[in-house]
Protein backbone atom coordinates (compact mmCIF):
# COMPACT_ATOMS: atom_id res chain seq x y z
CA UNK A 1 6.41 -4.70 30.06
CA UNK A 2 4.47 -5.24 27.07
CA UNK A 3 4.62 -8.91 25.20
CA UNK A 4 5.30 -8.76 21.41
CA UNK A 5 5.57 -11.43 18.93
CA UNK A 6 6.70 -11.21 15.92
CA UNK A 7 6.96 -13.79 12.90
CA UNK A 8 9.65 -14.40 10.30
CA UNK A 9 8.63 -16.52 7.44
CA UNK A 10 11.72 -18.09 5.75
CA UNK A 11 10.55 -19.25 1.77
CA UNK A 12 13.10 -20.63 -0.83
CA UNK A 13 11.40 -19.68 -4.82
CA UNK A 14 14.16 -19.43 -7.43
CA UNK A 15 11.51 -17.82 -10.14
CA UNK A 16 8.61 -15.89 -8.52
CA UNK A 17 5.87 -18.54 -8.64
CA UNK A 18 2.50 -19.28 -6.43
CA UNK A 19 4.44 -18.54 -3.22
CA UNK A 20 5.44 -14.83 -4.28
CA UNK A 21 1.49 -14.92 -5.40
CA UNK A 22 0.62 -16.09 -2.83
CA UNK A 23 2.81 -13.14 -0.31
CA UNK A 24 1.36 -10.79 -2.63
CA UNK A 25 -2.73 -11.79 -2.27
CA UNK A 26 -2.17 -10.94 1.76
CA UNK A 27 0.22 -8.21 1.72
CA UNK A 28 -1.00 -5.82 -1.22
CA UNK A 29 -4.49 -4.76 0.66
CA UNK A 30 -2.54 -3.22 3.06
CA UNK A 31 0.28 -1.58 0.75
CA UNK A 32 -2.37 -0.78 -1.87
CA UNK A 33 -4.10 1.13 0.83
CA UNK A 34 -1.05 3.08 1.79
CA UNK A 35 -0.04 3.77 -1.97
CA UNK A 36 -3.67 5.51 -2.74
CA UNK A 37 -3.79 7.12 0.75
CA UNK A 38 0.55 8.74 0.07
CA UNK A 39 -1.15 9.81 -2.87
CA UNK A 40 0.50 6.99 -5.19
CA UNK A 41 -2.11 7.50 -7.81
CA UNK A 42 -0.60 10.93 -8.95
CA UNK A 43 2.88 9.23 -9.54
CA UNK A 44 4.09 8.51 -12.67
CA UNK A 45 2.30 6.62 -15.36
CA UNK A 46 2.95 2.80 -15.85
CA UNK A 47 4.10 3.45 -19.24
CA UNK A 48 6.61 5.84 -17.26
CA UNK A 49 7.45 3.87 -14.70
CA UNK A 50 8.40 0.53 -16.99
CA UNK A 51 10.64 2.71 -18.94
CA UNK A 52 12.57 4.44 -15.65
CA UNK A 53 13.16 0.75 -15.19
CA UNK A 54 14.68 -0.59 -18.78
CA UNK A 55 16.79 2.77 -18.80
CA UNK A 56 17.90 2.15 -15.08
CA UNK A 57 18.06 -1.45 -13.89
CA UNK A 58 16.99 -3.30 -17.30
CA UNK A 59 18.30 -6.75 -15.81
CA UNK A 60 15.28 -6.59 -13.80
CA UNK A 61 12.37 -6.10 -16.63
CA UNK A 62 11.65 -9.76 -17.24
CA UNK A 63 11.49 -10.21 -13.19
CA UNK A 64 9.24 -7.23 -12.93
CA UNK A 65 7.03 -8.19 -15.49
CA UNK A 66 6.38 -11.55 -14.54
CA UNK A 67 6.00 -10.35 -10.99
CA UNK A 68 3.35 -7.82 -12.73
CA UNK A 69 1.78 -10.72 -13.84
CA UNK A 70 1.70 -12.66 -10.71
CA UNK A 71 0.16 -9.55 -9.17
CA UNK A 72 -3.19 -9.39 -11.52
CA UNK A 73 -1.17 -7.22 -14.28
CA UNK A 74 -3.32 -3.88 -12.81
CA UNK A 75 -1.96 -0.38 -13.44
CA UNK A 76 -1.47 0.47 -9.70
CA UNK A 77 -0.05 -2.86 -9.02
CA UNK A 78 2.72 -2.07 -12.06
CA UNK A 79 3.67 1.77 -10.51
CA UNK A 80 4.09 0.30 -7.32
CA UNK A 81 5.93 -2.86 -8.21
CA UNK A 82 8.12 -0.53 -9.91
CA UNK A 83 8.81 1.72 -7.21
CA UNK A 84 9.62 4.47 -9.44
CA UNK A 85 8.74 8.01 -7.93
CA UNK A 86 7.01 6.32 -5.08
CA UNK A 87 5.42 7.82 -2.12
CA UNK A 88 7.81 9.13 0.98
CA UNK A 89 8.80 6.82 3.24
CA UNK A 90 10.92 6.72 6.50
CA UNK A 91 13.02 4.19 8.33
CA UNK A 92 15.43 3.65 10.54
CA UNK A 93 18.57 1.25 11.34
CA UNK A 94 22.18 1.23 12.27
CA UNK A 95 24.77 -0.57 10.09
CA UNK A 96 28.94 -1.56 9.98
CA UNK A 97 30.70 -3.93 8.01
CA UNK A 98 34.22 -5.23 9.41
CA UNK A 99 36.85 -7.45 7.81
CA UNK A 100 40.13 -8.95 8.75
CA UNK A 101 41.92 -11.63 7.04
CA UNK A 102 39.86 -14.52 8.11
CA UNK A 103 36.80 -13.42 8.56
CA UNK A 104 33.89 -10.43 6.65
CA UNK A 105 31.01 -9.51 8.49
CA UNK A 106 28.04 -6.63 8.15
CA UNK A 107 25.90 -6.42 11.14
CA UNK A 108 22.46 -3.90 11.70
CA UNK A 109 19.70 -3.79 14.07
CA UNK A 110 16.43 -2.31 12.89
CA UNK A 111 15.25 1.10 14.47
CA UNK A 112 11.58 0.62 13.09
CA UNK A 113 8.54 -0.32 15.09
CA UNK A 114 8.14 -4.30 14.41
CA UNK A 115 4.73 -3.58 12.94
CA UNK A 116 6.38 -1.86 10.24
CA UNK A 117 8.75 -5.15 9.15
CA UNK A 118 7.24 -7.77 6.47
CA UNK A 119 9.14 -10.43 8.50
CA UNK A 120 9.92 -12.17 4.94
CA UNK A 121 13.62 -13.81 4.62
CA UNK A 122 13.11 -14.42 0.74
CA UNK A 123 15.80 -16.71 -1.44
CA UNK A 124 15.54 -16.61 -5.21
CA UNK A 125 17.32 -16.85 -8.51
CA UNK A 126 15.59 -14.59 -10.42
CA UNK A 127 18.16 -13.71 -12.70
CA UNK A 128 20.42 -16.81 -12.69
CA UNK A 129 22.17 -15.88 -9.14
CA UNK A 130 20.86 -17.04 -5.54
CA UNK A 131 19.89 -14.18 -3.23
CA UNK A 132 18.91 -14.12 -0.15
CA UNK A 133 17.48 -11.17 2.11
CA UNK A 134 15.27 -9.15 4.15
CA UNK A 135 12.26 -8.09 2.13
CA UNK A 136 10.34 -4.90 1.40
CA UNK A 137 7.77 -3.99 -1.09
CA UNK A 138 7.13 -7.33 -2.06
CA UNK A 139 10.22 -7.52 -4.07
CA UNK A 140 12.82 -4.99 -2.66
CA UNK A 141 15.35 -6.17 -0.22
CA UNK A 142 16.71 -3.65 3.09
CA UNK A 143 19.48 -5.70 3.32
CA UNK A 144 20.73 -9.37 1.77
CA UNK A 145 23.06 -11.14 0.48
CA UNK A 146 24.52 -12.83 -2.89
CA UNK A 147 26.30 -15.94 -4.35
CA UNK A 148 29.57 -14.03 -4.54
CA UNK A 149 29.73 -13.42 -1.27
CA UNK A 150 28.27 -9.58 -2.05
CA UNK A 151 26.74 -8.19 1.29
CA UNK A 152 24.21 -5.23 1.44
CA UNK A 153 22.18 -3.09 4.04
CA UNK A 154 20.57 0.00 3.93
CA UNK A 155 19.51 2.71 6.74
CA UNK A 156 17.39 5.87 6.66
CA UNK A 157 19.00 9.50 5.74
CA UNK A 158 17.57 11.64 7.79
CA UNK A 159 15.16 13.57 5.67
CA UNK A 160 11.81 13.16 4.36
CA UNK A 161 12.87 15.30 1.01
CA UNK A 162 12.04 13.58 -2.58
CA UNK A 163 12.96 13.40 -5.91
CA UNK A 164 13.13 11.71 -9.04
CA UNK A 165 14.05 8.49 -8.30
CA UNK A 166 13.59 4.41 -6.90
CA UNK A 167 12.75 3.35 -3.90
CA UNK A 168 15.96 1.87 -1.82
CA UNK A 169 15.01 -1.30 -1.34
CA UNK A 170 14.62 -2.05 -5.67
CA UNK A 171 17.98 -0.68 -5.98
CA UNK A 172 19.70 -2.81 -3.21
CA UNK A 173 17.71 -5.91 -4.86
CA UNK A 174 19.63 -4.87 -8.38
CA UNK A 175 23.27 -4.84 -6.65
CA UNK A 176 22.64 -7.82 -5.70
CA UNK A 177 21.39 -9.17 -8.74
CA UNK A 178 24.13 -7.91 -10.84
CA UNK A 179 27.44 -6.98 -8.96
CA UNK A 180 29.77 -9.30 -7.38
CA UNK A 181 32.09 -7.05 -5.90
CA UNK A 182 32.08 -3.70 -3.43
CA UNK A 183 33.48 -1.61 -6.49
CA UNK A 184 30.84 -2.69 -8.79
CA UNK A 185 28.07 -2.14 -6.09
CA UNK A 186 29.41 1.46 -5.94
CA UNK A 187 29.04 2.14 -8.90
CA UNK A 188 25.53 1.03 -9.78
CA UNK A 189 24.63 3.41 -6.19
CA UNK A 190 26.45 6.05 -7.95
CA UNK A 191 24.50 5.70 -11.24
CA UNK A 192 20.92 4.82 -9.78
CA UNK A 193 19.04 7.48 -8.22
CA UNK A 194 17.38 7.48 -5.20
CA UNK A 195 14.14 8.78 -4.20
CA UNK A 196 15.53 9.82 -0.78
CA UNK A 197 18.06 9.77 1.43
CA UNK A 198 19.75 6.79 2.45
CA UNK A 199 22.96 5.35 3.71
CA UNK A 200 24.20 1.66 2.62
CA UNK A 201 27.00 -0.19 3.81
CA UNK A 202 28.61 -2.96 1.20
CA UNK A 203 30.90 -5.81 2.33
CA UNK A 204 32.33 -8.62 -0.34
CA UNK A 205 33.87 -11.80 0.09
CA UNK A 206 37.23 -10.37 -0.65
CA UNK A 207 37.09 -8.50 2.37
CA UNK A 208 36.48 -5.43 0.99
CA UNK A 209 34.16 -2.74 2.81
CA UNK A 210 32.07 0.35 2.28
CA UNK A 211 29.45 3.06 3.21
CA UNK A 212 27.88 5.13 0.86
CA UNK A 213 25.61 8.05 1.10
CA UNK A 214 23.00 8.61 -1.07
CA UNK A 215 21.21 11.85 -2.08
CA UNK A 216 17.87 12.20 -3.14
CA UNK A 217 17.28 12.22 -6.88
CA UNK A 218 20.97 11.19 -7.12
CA UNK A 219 24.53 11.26 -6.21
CA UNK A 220 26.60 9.66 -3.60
CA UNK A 221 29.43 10.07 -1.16
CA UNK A 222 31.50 7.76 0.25
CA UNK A 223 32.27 7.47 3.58
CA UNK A 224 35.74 6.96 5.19
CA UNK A 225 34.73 4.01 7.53
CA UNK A 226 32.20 1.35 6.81
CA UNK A 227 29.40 2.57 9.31
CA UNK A 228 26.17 4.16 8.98
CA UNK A 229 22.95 5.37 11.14
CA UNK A 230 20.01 7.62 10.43
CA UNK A 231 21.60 10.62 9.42
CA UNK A 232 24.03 12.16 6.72
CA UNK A 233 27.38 13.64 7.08
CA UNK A 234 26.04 17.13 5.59
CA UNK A 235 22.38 17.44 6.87
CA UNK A 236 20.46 16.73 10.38
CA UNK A 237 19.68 14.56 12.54
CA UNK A 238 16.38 11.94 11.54
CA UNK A 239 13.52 14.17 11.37
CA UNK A 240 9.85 12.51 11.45
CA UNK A 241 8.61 9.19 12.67
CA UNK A 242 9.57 5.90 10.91
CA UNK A 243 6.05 5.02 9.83
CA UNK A 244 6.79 4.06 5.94
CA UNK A 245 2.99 2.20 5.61
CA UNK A 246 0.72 0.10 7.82
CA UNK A 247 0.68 -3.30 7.74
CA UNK A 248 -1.92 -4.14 10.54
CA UNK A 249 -2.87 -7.94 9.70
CA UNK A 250 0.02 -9.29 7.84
CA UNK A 251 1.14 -11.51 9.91
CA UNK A 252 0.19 -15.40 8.87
């Protein structure tokens, strides 16, 4: 048996601040590394990549710039921050969301190797609401929830296939910045695009559940039960291993 420990670091910043900063000055050697070696570098242009954002998710641009800020304000920093056209990545997870009339819950485990997980539950109010989640990329979120009660998780799609879109985890911090209810998650999935594959379940406070799968570059179905795992109705089983970016040394 091998012994493995693992720690979680719990912070509470309602505008990002010196303790973001301060996340960001020992996590970005390791993601910077990983962004040059995916071949980040060739992405878009930061010019591009702010303006993906503003069309997109523009509830976000005074949050991304500041966090730009926080982060040195260099070019790199900006395309990654805005996870725009980034670099594949893989993951994992399995996801469901049940409700009666007393209770709502959304449960996952995560299929990824614990190397691989920033171990950062991060609360904020970045754009007026408190929420709280699981992050990734510094700013992203693979699962969370709001201050209506709005409920979010996300697992892998199977494929390594890309196209023009965000990363996941930006788009499930949005939702939860700016919809209260299942419906109104589902519809900002439906109108953001992906980068790849992914599956997201969605639970609200009225009791109302959902799982949605997402198609690279864009588009959506919805499922007819609130469960999810690494694959899509319409395509394979996971292919590859779930190795999104090292993150050797992170740990505090």
């Amino acid at each position: 048996m091998t012994n493995m420990t693992l720690t979680f670091d719990a912070v509470d910043e309602a505008i990002p601040g010196p303790k973001w900063a301060a996340r960001w000055t020992r996590s970005w050697p390791a993601y910077e590394a990983w962004f040059v070696a995916r071949g980040g570098d060739a992405g878009p242009s930061r010019t591009a990549c702010r303006a993906a954002l503003r069309t997109h998710m523009p509830e976000l641009i005074a949050t991304y710039d500041r966090l730009i800020n926080l982060a040195g304000g260099s070019d790199r920093a900006a395309r990654f921050l805005s996870t725009w056209c980034p670099p594949s990545y893989l993951g994992g997870c399995s996801l469901a969301a049940v409700a009666d009339r007393d209770d709502v819950r959304l449960v996952r485990n995560y299929d990824l190797s614990p190397d691989l997980n920033e171990g950062l539950l991060l609360r904020t109010e970045w754009t007026g609401r408190a929420v709280m989640g699981m992050v990734e990329f510094l700013w992203g979120l693979s699962d969370g929830i709001n201050d209506a009660g709005l409920s979010v998780a996300l697992a892998y799609g199977g494929t390594g296939e890309t196209r023009e879109g965000f990363g996941i985890a930006t788009i499930l911090r949005y939702v939860l910045e700016t919809c209260d209810t299942v419906q109104e998650a589902l519809a900002a999935f439906r109108r953001i695009p992906s980068h790849m594959a992914y599956n997201v379940v969605i639970a609200d406070a009225e009791g109302e559940t959902a799982s949605i799968e997402l198609a690279p570059g864009g588009g959506a179905t919805l499922m007819p039960q609130a469960i999810a795992t690494n694959h899509q109705s319409k395509g394979r089983g996971p292919t590859g291993p779930a190795l999104p970016k090292p993150l050797s040394g992170w740990r505090i």
